[in-house]
N, C-alpha and C. Protein backbone atom coordinates (compact mmCIF):
# COMPACT_ATOMS: atom_id res chain seq x y z
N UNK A 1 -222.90 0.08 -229.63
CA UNK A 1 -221.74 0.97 -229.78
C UNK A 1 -220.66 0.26 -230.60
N UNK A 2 -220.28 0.78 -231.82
CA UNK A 2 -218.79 0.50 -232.27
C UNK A 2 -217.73 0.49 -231.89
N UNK A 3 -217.53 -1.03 -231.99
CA UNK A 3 -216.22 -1.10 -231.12
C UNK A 3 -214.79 -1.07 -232.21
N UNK A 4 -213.59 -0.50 -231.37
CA UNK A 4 -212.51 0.04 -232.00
C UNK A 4 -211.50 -0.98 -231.69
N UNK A 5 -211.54 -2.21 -231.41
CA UNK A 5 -210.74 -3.39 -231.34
C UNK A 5 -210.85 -3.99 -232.65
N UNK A 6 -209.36 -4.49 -232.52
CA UNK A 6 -208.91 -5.33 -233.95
C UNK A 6 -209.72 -6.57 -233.78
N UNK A 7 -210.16 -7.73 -234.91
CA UNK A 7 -210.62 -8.96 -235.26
C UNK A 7 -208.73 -9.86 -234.82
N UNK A 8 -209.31 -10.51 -234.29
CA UNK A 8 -208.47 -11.95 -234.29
C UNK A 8 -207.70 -12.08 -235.87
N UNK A 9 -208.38 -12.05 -236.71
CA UNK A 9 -207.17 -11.90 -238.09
C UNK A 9 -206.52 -11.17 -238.34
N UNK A 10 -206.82 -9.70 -237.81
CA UNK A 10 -206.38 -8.68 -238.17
C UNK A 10 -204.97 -8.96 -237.02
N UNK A 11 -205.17 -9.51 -235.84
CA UNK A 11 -203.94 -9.70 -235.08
C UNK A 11 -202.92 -10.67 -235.65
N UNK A 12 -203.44 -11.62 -236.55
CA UNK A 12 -202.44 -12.69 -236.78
C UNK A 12 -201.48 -11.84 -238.15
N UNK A 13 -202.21 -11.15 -238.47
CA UNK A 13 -201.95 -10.33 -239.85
C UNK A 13 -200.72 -9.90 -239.41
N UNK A 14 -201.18 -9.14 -238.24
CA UNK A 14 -200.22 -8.10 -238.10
C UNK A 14 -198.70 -8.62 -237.74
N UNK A 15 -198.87 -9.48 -236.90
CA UNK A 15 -197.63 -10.73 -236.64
C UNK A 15 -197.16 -10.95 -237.55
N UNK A 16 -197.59 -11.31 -238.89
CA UNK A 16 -196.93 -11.88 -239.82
C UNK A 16 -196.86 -10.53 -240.43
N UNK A 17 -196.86 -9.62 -240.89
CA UNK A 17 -196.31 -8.54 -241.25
C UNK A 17 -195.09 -8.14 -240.66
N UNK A 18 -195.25 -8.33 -239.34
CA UNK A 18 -194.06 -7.97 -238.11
C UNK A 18 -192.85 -9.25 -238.56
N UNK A 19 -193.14 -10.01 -238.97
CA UNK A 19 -192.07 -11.08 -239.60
C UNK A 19 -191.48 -10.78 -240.97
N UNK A 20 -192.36 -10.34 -241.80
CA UNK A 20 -191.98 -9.80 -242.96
C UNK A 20 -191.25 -9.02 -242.94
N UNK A 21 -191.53 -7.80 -242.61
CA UNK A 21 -190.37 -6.15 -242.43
C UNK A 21 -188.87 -7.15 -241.52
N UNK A 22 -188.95 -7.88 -240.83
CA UNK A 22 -187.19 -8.73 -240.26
C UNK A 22 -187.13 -9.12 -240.96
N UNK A 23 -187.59 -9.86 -241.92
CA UNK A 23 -187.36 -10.88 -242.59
C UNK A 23 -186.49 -10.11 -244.07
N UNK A 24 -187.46 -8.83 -244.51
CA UNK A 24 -186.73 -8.34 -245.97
C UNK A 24 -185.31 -7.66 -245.20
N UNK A 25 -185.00 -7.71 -244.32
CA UNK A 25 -183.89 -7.11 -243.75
C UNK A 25 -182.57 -7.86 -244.26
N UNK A 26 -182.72 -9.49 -244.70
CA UNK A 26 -182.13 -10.25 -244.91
C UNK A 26 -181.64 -10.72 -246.00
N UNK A 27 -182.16 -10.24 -246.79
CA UNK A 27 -182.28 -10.67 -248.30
C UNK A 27 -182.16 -9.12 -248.83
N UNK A 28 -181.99 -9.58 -250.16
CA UNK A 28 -181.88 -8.23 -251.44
C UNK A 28 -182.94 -7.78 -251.06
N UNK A 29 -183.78 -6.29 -251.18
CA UNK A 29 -184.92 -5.10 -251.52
C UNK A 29 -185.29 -5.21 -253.20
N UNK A 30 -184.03 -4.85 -253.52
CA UNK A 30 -184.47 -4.14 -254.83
C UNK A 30 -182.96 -4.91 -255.76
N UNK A 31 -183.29 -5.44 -256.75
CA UNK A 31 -182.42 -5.73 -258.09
C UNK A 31 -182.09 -4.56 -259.44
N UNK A 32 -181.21 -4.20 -259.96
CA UNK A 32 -181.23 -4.35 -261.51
C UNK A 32 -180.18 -4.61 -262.28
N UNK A 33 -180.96 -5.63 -263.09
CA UNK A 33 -180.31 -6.59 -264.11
C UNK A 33 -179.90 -5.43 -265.42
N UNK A 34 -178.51 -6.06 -265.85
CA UNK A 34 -177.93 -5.21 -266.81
C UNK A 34 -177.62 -6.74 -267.97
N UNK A 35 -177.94 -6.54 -269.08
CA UNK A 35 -178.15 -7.54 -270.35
C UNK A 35 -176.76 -6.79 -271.10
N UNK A 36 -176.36 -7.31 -271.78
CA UNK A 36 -175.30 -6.60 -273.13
C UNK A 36 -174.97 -7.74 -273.96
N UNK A 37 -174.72 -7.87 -275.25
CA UNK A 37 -174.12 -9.45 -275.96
C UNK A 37 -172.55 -9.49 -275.40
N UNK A 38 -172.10 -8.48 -274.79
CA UNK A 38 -170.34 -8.80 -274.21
C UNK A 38 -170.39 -9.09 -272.86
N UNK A 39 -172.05 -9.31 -271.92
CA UNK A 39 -171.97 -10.03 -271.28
C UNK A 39 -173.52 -10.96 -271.15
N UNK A 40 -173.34 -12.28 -271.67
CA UNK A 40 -174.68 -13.10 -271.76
C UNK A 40 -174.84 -13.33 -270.70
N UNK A 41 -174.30 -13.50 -269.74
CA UNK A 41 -174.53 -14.32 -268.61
C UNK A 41 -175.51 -12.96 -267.57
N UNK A 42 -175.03 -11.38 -268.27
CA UNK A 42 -175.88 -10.52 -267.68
C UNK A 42 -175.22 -10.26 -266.17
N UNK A 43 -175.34 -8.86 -265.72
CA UNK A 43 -174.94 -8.56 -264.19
C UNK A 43 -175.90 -8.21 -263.91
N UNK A 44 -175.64 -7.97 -262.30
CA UNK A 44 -177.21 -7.19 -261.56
C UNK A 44 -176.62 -6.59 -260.30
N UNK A 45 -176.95 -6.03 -260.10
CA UNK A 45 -176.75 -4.42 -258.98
C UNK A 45 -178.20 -5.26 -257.62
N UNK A 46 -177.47 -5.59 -256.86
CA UNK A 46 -178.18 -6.22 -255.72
C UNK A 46 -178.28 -5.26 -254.62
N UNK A 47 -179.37 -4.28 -254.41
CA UNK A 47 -179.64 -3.53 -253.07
C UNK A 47 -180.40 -3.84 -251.64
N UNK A 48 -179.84 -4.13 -251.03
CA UNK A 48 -179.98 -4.68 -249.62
C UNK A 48 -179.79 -3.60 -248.42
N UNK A 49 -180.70 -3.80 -247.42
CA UNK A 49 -181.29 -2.68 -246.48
C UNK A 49 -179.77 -1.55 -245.97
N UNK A 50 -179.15 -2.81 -245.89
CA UNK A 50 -177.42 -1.99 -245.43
C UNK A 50 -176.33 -2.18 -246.28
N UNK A 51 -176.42 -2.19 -247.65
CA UNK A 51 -175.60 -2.46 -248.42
C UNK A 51 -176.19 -2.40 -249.76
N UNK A 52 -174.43 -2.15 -250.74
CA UNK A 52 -174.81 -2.85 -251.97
C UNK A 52 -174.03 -3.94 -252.36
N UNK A 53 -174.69 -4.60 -253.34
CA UNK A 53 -174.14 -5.97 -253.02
C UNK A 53 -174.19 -6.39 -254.98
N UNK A 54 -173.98 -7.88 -255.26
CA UNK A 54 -173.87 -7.88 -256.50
C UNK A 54 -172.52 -7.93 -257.48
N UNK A 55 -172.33 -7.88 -258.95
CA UNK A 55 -171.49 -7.88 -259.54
C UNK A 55 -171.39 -5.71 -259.65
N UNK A 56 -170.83 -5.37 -258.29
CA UNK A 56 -170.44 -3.93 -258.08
C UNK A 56 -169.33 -3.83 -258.83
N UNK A 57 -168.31 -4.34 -257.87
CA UNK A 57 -166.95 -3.91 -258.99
C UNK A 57 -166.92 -3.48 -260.58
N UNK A 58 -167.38 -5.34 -260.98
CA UNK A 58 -167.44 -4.64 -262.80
C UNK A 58 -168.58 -3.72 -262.97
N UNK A 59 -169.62 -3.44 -262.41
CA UNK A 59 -170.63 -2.15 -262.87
C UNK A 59 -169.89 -0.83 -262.75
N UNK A 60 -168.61 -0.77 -261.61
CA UNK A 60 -167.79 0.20 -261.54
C UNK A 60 -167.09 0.76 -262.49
N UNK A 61 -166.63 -0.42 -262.88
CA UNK A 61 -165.48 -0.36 -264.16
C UNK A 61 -166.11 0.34 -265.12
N UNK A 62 -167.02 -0.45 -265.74
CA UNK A 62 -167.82 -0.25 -266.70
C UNK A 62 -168.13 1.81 -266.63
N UNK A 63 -168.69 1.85 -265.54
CA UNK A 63 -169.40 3.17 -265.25
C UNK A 63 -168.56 4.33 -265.55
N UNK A 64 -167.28 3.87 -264.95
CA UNK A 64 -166.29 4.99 -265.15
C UNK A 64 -165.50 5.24 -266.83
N UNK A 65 -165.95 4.22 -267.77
CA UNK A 65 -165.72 4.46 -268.87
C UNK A 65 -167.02 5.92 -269.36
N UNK A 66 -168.10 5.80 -269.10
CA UNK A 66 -168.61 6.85 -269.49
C UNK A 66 -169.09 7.57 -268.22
N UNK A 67 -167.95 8.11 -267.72
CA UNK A 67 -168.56 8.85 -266.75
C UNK A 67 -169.27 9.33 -265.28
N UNK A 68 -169.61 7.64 -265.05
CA UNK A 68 -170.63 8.03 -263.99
C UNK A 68 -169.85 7.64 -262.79
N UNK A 69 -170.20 8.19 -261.62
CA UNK A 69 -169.75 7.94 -260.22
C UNK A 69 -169.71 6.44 -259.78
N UNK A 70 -168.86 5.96 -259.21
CA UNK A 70 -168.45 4.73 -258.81
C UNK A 70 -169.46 4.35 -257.46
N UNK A 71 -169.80 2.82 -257.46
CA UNK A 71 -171.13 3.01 -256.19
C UNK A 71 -170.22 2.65 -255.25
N UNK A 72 -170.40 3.48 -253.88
CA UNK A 72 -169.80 2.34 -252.66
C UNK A 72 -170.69 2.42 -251.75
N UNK A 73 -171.32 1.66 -250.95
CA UNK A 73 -172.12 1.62 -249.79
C UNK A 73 -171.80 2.94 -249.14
N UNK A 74 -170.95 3.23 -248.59
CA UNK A 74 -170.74 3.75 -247.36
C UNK A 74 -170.63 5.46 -247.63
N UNK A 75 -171.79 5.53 -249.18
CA UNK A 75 -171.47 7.18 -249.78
C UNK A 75 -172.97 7.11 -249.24
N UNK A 76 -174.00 6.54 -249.06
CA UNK A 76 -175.39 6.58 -248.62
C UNK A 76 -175.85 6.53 -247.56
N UNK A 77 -176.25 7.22 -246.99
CA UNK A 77 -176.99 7.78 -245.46
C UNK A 77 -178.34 6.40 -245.42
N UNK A 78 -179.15 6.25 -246.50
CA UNK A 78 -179.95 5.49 -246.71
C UNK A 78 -179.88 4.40 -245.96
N UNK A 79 -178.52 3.38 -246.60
CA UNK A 79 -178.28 1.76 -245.98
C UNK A 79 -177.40 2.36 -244.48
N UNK A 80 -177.38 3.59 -243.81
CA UNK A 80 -177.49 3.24 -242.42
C UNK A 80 -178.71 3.25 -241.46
N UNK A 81 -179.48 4.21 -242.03
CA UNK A 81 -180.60 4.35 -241.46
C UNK A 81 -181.91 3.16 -241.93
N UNK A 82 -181.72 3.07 -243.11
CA UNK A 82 -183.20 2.03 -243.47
C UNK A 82 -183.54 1.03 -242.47
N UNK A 83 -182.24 -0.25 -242.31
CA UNK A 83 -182.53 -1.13 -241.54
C UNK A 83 -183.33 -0.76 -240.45
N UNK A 84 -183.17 0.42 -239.54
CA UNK A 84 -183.84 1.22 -238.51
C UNK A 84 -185.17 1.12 -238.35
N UNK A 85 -185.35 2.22 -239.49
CA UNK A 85 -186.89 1.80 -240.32
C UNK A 85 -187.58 1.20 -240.52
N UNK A 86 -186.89 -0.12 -241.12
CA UNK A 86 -187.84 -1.06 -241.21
C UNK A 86 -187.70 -2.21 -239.80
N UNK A 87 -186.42 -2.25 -239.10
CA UNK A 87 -187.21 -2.59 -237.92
C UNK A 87 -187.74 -2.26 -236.80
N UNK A 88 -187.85 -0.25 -236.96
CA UNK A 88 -189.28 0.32 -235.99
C UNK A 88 -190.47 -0.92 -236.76
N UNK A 89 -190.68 -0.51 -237.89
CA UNK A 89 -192.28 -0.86 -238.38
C UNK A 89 -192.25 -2.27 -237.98
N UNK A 90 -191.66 -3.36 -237.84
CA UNK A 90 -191.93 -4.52 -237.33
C UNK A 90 -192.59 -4.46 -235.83
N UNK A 91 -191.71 -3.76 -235.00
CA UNK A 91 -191.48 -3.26 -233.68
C UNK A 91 -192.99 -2.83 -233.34
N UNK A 92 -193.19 -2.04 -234.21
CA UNK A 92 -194.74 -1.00 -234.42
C UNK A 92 -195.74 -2.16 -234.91
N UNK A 93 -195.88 -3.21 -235.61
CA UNK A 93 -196.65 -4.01 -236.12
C UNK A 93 -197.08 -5.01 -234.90
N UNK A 94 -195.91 -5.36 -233.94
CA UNK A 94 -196.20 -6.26 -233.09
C UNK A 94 -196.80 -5.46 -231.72
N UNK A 95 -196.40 -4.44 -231.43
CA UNK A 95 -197.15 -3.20 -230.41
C UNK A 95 -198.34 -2.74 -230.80
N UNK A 96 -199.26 -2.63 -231.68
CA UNK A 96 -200.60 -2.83 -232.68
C UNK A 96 -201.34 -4.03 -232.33
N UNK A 97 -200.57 -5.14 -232.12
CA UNK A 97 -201.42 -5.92 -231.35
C UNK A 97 -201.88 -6.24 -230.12
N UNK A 98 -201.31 -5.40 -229.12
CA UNK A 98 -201.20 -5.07 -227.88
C UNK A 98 -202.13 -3.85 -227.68
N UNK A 99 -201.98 -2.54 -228.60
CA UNK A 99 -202.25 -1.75 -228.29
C UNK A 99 -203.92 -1.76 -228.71
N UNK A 100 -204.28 -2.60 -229.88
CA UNK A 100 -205.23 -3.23 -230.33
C UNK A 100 -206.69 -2.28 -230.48
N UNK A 101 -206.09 -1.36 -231.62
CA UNK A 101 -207.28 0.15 -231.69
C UNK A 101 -207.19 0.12 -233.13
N UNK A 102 -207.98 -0.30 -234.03
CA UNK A 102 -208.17 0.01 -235.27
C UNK A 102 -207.38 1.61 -235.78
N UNK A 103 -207.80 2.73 -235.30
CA UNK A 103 -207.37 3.89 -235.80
C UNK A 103 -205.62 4.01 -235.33
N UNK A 104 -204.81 3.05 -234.78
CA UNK A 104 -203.57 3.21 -234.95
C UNK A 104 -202.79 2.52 -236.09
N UNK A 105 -203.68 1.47 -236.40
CA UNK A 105 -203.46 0.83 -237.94
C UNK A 105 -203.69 1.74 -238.95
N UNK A 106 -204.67 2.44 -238.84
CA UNK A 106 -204.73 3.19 -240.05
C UNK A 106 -203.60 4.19 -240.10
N UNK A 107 -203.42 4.63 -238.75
CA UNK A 107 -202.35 5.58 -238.73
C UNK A 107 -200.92 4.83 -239.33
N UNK A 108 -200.95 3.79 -238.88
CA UNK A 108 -199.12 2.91 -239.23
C UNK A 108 -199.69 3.19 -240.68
N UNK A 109 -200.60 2.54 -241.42
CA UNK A 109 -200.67 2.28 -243.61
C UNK A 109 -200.68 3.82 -243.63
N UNK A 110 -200.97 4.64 -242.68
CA UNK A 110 -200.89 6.07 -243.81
C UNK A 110 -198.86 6.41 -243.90
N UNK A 111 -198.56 6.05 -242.94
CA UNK A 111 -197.03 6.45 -242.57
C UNK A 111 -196.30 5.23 -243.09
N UNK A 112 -196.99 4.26 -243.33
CA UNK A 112 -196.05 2.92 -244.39
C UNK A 112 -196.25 3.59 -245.70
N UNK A 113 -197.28 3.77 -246.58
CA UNK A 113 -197.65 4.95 -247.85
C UNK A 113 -196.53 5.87 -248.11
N UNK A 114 -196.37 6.51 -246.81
CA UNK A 114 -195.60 8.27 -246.69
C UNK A 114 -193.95 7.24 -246.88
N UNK A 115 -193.92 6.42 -246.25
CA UNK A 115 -192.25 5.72 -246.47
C UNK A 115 -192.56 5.17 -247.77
N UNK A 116 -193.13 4.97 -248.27
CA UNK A 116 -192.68 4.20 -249.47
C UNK A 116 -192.72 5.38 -250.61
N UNK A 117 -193.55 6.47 -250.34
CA UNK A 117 -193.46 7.23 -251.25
C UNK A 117 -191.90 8.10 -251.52
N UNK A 118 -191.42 8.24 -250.47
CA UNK A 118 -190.24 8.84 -250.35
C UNK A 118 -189.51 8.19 -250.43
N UNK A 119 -189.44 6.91 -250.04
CA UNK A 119 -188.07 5.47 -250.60
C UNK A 119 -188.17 6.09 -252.16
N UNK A 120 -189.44 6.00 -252.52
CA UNK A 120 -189.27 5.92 -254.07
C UNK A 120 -188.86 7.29 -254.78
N UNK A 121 -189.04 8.36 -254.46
CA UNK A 121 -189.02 9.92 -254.77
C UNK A 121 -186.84 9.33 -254.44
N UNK A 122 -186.66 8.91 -253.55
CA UNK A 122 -185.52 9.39 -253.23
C UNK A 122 -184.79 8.24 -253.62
N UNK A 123 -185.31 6.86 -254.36
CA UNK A 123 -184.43 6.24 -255.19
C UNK A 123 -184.22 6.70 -257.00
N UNK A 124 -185.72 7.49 -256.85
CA UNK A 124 -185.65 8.58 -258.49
C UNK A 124 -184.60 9.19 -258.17
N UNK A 125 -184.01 10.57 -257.23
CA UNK A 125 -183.12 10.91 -257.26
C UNK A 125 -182.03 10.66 -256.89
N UNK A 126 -181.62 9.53 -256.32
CA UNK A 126 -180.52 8.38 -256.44
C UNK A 126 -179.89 8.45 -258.39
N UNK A 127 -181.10 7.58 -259.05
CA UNK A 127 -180.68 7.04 -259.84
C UNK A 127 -180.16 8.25 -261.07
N UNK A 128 -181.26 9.62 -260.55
CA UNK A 128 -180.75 10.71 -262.07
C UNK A 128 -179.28 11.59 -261.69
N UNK A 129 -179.16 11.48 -260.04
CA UNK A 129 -177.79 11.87 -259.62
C UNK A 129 -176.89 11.36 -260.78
N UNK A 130 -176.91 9.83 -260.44
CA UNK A 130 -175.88 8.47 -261.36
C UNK A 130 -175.86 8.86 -262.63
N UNK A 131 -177.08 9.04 -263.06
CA UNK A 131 -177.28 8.92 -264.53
C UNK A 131 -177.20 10.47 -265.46
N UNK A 132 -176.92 11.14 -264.80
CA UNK A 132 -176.66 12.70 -265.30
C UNK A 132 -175.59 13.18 -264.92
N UNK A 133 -175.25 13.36 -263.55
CA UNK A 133 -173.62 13.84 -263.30
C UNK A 133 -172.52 13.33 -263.98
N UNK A 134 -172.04 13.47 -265.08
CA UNK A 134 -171.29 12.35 -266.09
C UNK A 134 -169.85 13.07 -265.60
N UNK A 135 -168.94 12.43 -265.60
CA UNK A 135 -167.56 13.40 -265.44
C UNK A 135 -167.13 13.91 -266.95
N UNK A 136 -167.00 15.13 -267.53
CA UNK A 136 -166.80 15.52 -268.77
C UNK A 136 -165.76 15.36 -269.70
N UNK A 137 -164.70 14.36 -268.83
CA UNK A 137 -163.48 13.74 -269.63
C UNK A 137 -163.36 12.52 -269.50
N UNK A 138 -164.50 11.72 -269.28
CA UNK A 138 -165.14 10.22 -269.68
C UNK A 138 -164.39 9.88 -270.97
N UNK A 139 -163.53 8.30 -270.73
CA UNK A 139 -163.57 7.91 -272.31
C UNK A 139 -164.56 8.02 -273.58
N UNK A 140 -165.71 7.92 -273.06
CA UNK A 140 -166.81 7.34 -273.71
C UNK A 140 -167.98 8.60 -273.56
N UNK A 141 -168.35 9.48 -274.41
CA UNK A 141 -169.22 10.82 -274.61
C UNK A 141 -169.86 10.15 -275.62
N UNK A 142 -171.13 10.21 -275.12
CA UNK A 142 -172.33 10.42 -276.52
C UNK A 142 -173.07 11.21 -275.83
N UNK A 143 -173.17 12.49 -277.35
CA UNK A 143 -173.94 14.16 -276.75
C UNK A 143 -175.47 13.72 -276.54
N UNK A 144 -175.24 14.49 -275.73
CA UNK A 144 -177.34 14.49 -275.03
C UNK A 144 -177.46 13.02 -274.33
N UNK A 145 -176.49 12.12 -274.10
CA UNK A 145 -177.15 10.55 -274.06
C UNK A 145 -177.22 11.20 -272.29
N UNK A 146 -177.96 10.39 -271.51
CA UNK A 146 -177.58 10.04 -270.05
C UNK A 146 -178.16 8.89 -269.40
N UNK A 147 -177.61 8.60 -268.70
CA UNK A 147 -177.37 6.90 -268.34
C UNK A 147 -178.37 6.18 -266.94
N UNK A 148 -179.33 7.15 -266.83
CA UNK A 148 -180.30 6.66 -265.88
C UNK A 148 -181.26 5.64 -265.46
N UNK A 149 -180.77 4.53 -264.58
CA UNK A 149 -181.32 3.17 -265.18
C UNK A 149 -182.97 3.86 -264.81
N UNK A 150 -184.05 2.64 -265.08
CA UNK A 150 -185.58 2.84 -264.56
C UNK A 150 -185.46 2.88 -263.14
N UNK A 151 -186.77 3.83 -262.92
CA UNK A 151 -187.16 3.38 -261.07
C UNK A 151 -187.65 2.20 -261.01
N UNK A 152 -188.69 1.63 -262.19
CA UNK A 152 -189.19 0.24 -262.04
C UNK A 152 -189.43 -0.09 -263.51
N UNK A 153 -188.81 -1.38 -264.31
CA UNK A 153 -189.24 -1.57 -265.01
C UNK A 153 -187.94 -1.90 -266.33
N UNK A 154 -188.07 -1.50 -267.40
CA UNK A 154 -187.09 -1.70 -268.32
C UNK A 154 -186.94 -0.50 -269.40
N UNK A 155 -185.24 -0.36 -269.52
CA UNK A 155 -184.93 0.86 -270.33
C UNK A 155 -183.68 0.33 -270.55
N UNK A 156 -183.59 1.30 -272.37
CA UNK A 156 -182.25 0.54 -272.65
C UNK A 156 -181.30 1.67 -272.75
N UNK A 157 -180.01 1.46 -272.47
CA UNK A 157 -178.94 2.14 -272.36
C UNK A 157 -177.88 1.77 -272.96
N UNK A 158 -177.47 2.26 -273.97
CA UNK A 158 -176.75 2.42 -274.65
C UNK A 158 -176.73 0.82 -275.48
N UNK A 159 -175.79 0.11 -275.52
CA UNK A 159 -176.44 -1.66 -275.30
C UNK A 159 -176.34 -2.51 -274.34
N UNK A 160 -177.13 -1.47 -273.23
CA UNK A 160 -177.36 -2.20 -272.00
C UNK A 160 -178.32 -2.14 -272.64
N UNK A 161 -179.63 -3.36 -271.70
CA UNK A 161 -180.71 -3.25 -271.24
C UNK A 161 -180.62 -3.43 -269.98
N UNK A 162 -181.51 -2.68 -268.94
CA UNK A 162 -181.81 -2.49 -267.46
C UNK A 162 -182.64 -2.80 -267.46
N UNK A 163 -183.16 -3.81 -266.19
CA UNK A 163 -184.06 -4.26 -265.70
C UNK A 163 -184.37 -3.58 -264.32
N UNK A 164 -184.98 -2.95 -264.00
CA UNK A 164 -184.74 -2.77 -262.10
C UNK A 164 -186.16 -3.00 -261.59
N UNK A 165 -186.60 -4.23 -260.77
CA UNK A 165 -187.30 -4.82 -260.46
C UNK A 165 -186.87 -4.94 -258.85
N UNK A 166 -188.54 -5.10 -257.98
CA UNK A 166 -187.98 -5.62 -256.51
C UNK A 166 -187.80 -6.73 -256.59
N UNK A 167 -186.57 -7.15 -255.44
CA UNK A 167 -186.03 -8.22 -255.44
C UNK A 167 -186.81 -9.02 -253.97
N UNK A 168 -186.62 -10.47 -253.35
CA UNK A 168 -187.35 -11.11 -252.13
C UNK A 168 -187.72 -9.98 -251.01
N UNK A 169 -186.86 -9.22 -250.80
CA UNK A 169 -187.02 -7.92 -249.55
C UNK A 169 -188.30 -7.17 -250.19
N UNK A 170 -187.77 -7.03 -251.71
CA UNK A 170 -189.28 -5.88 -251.63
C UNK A 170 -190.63 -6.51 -251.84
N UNK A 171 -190.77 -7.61 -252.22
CA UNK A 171 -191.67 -8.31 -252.62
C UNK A 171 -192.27 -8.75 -250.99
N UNK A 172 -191.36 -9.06 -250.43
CA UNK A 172 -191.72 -8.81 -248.92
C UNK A 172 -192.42 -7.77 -247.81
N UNK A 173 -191.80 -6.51 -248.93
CA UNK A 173 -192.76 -4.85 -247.94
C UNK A 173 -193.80 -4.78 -248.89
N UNK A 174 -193.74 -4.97 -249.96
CA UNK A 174 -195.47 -4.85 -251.13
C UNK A 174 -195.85 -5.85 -249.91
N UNK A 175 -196.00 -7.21 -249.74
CA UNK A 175 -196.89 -8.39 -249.15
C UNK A 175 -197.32 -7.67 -247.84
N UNK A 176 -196.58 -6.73 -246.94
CA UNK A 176 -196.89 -6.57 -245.59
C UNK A 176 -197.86 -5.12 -246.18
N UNK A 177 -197.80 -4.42 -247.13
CA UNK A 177 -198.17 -3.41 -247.27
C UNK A 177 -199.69 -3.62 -248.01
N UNK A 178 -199.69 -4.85 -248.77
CA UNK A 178 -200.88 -5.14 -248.79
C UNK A 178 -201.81 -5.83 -247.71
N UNK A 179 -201.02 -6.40 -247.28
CA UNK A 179 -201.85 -7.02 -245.74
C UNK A 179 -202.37 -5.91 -244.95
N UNK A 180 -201.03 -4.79 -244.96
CA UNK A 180 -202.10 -3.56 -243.91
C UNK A 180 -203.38 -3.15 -244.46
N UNK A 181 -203.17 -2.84 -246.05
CA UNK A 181 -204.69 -2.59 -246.61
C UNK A 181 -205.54 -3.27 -246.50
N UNK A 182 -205.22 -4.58 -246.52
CA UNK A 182 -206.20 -5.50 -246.16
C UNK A 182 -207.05 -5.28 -244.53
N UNK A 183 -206.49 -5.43 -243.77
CA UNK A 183 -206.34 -4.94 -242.53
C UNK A 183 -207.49 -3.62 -241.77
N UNK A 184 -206.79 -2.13 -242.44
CA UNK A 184 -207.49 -1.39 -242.54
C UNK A 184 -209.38 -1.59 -243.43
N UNK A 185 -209.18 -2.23 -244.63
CA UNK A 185 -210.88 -1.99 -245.02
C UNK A 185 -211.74 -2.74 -244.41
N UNK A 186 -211.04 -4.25 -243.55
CA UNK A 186 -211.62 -5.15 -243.01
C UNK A 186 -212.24 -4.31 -242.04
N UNK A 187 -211.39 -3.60 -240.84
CA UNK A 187 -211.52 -3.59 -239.77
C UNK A 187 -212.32 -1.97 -239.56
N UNK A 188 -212.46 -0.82 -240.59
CA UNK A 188 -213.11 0.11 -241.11
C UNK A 188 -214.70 -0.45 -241.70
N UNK A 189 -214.81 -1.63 -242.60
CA UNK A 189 -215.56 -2.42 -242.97
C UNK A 189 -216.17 -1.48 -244.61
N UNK A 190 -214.87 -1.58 -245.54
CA UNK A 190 -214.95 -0.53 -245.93
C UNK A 190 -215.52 -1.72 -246.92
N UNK A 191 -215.56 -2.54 -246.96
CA UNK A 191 -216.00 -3.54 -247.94
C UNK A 191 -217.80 -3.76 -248.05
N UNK A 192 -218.25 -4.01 -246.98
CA UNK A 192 -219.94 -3.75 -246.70
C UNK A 192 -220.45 -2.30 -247.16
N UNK A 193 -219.51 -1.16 -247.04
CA UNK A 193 -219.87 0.16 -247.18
C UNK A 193 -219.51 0.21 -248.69
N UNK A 194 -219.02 -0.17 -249.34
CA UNK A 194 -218.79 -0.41 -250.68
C UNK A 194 -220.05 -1.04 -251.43
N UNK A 195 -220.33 -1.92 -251.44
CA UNK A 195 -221.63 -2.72 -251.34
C UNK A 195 -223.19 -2.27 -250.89
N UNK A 196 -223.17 -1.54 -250.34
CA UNK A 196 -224.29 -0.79 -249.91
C UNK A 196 -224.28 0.79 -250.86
N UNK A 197 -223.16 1.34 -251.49
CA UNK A 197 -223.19 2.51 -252.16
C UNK A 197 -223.67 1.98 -253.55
């Protein structure tokens, strides 16, 4: 009979996943770097589970020359609730090893998937809010332009260049999020069944 208990790795996994999700709580999530030749030294927009953090002010300044809404933490529902979030799933990672049933792991990676898909759907519409709502008596109008940094990756704006890359926090939920996959094919044995097709 197939048994529905986790492997001994799959428990240590999960521990250290359960360290990871506290751990990105602490550090930046998500970065983006702004380049211009009037500033070499470059700024960056630092997003952290309950905050924003970073060279804010001058991105403010800057923003309100063409338009765009000024950032303040405390306009986002997001950085009150996330921290929450991510420390149920720790909470949930270390109760997985207790509760110790393969099919509740699969259940946590399908609902870690479903959060990350919607972090991301709802940092897209974060960023086209910013980058389209322009106020229409902005010093600074260029027709058709709008100012939407990337969800991931690099785009240039005006003579910005944007960088928006994860920062230690997110590089921290990719690591736990690959460990669950890991996790799940081990303990499914989706790897032998791969191999045999």
């Amino acid at each position: 009979m197939e048994t529905t208990k986790l492997a001994l790795v799959s428990k240590i996994l999960l521990f250290i996943i359960a360290g990871l999700f506290i751990s990105s709580l602490f550090v930046p999530m998500w970065q983006i770097d702004l380049d211009a030749p009037q500033y070499p030294e470059g700024l960056v927009l630092k997003l952290h589970a309950n905050k924003i953090g970073g060279d804010v002010e001058i991105i403010n300044g800057l923003n309100h020359y063409i338009g765009m809404a000024t950032l303040h933490t405390e306009n986002f529902i997001e950085f009150k609730i996330l921290p929450y979030i991510v420390g149920a799933f720790s909470l949930i990672s270390i109760a997985l090893i207790f509760i110790n049933n393969r099919k509740f792991v699969l259940a946590f990676f399908g609902t870690f998937i479903l959060f990350v898909i919607l972090a991301g759907l709802d940092f897209y519409r974060w960023n086209y809010e910013y980058g389209h709502n322009l106020d229409p008596n902005a010093a600074i109008k260029v027709p058709g332009m709008a100012y939407q940094p990337p969800l991931i990756g690099y785009k240039q704006l005006l003579n910005f260049g944007a960088y928006s890359v994860p920062d230690i926090g997110g590089w921290y939920l990719i690591a736990a999020g690959v460990m669950l996959f890991y996790i799940v094919f081990k303990e499914f044995n989706l790897f032998k069944r791969k191999q045999t097709i």
